[in-house]
N, C-alpha and C. Protein backbone atom coordinates (compact mmCIF):
# COMPACT_ATOMS: atom_id res chain seq x y z
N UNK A 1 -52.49 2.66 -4.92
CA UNK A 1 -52.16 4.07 -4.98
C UNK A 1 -51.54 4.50 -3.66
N UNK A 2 -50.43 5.23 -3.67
CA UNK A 2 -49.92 5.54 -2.76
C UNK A 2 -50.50 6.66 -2.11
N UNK A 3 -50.42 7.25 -0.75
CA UNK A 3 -51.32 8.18 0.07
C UNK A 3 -50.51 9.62 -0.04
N UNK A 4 -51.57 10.35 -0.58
CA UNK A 4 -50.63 11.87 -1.18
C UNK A 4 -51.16 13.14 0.04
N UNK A 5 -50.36 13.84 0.18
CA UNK A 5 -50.31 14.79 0.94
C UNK A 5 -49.86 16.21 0.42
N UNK A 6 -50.35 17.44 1.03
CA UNK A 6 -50.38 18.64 1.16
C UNK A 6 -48.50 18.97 0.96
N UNK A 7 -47.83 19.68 0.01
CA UNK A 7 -46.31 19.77 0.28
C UNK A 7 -46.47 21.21 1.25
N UNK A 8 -47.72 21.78 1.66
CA UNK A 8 -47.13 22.91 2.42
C UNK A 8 -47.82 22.73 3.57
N UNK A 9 -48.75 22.14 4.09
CA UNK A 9 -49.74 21.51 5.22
C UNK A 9 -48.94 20.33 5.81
N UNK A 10 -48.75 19.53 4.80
CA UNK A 10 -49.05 18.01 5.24
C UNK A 10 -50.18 17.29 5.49
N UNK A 11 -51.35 17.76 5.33
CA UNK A 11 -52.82 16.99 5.46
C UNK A 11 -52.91 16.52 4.43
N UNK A 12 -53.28 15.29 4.70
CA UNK A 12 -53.75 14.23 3.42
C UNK A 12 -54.90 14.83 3.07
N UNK A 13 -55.89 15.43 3.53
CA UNK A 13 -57.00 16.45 3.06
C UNK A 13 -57.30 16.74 1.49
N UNK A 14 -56.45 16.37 0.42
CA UNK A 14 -56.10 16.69 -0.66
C UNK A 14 -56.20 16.12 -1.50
N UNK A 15 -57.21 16.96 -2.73
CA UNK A 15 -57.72 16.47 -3.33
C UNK A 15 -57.85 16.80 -5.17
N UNK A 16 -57.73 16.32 -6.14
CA UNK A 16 -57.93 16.75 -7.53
C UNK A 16 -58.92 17.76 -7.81
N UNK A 17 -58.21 19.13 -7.93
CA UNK A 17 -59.05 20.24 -8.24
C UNK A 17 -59.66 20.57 -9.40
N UNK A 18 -60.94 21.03 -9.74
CA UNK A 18 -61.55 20.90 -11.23
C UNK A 18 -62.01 19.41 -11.73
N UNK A 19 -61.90 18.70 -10.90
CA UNK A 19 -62.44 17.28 -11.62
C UNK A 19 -60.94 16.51 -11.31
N UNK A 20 -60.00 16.93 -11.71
CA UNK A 20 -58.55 16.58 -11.91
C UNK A 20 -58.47 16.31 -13.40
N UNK A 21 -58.86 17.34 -14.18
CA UNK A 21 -58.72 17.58 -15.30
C UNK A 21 -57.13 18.21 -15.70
N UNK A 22 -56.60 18.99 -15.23
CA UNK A 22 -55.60 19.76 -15.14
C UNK A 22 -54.65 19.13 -14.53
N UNK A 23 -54.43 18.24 -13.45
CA UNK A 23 -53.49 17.72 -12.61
C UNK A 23 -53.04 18.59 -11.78
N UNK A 24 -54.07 19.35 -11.17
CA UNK A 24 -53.68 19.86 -9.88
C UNK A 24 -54.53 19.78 -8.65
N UNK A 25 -54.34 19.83 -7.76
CA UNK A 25 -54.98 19.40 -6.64
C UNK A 25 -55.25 20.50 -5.41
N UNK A 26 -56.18 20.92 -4.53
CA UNK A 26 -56.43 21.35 -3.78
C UNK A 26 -56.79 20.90 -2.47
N UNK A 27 -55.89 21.28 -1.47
CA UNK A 27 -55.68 20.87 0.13
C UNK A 27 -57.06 21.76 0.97
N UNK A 28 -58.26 20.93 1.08
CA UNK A 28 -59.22 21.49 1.91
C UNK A 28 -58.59 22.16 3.30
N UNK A 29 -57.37 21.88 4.09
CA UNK A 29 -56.90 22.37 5.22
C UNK A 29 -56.23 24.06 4.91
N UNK A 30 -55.70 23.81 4.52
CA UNK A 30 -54.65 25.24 4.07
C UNK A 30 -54.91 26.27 2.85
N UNK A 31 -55.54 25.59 2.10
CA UNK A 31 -56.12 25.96 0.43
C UNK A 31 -55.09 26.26 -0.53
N UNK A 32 -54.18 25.41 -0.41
CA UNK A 32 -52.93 25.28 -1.16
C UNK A 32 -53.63 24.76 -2.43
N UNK A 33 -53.94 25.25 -3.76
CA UNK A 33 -53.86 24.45 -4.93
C UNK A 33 -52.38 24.58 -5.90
N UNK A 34 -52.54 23.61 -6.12
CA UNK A 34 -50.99 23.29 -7.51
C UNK A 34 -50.99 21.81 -7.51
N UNK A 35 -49.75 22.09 -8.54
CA UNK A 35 -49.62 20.62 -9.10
C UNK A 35 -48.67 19.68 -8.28
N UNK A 36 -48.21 20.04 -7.29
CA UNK A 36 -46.90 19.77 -6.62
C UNK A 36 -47.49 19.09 -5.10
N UNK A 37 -47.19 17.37 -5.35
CA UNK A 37 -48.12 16.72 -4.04
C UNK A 37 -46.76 16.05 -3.40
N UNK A 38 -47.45 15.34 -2.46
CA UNK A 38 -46.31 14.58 -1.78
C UNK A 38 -46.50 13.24 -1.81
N UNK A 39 -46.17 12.00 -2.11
CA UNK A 39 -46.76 10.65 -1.83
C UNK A 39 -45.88 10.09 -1.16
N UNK A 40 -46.11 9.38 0.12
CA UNK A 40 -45.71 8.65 0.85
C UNK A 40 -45.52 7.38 0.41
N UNK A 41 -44.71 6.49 0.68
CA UNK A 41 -45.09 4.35 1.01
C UNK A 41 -44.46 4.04 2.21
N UNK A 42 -45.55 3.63 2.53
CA UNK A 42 -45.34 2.94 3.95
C UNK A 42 -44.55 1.68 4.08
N UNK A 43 -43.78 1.27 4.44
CA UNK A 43 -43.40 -0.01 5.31
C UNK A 43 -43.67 -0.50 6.25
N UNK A 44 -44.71 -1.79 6.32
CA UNK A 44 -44.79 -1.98 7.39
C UNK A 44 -43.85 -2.97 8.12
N UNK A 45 -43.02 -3.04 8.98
CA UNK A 45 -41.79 -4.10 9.87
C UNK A 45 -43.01 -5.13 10.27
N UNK A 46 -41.87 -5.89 10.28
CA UNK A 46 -42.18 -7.15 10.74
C UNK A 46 -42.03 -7.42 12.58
N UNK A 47 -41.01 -6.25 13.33
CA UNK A 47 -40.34 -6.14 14.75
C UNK A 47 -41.42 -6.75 15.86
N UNK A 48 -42.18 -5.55 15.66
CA UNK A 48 -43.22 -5.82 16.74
C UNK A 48 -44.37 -7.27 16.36
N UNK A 49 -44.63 -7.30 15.38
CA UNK A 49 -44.99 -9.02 15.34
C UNK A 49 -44.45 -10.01 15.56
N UNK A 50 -42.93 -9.96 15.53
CA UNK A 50 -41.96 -10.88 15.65
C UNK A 50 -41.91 -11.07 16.96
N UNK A 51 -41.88 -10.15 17.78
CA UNK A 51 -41.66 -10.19 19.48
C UNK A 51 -42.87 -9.90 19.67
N UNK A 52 -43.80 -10.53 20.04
CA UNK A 52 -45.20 -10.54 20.10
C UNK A 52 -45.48 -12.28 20.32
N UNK A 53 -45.04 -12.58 19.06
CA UNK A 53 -44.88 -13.89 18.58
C UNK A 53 -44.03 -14.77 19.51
N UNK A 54 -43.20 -14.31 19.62
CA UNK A 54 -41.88 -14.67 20.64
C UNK A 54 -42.43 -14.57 21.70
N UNK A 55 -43.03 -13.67 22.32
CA UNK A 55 -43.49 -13.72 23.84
C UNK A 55 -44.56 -14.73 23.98
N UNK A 56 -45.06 -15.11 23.03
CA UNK A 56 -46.26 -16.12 23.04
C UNK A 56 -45.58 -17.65 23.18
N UNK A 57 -44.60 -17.99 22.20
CA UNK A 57 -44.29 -19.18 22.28
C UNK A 57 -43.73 -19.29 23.40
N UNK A 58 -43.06 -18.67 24.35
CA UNK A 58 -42.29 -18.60 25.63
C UNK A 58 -43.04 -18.91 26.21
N UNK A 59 -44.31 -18.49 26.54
CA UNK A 59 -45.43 -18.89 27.56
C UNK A 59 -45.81 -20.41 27.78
C-alpha cells in the first residue's frame, strides 16, 4: 500500500473516517475530512549505494 497523505496539510496523520465505511478519511492534524487523499511511491536510487560501494573497493 502506498503512503497517503492530507491534500490540504500534507500529514500522513490520516486516517479512514467512520470505520472507512464511506471512503473518506480524516487528517488528525488539520481536521480535513473527505474523500480526496494523496498517495505517494517512493523510489528508492541506487546513487548513494553505488558510491559508497565505490569508495570501499578503492580502499
Amino acid at each position: 500500500m502506498k503512503p497517503i497523505f492530507c491534500p490540504k496539510c500534507g500529514s500522513p496523520d490520516i486516517h479512514p473516517a467512520m470505520g472507512g465505511m464511506l471512503g473518506t478519511y480524516q487528517c488528525k492534524k488539520c481536521g480535513y475530512v473527505g474523500t480526496l487523499i494523496i498517495q505517494k511511491e517512493f523510489i528508492k536510487t541506487m546513487d548513494n549505494e553505488t558510491n559508497s560501494l565505490e569508495k570501499q573497493t578503492k580502499s
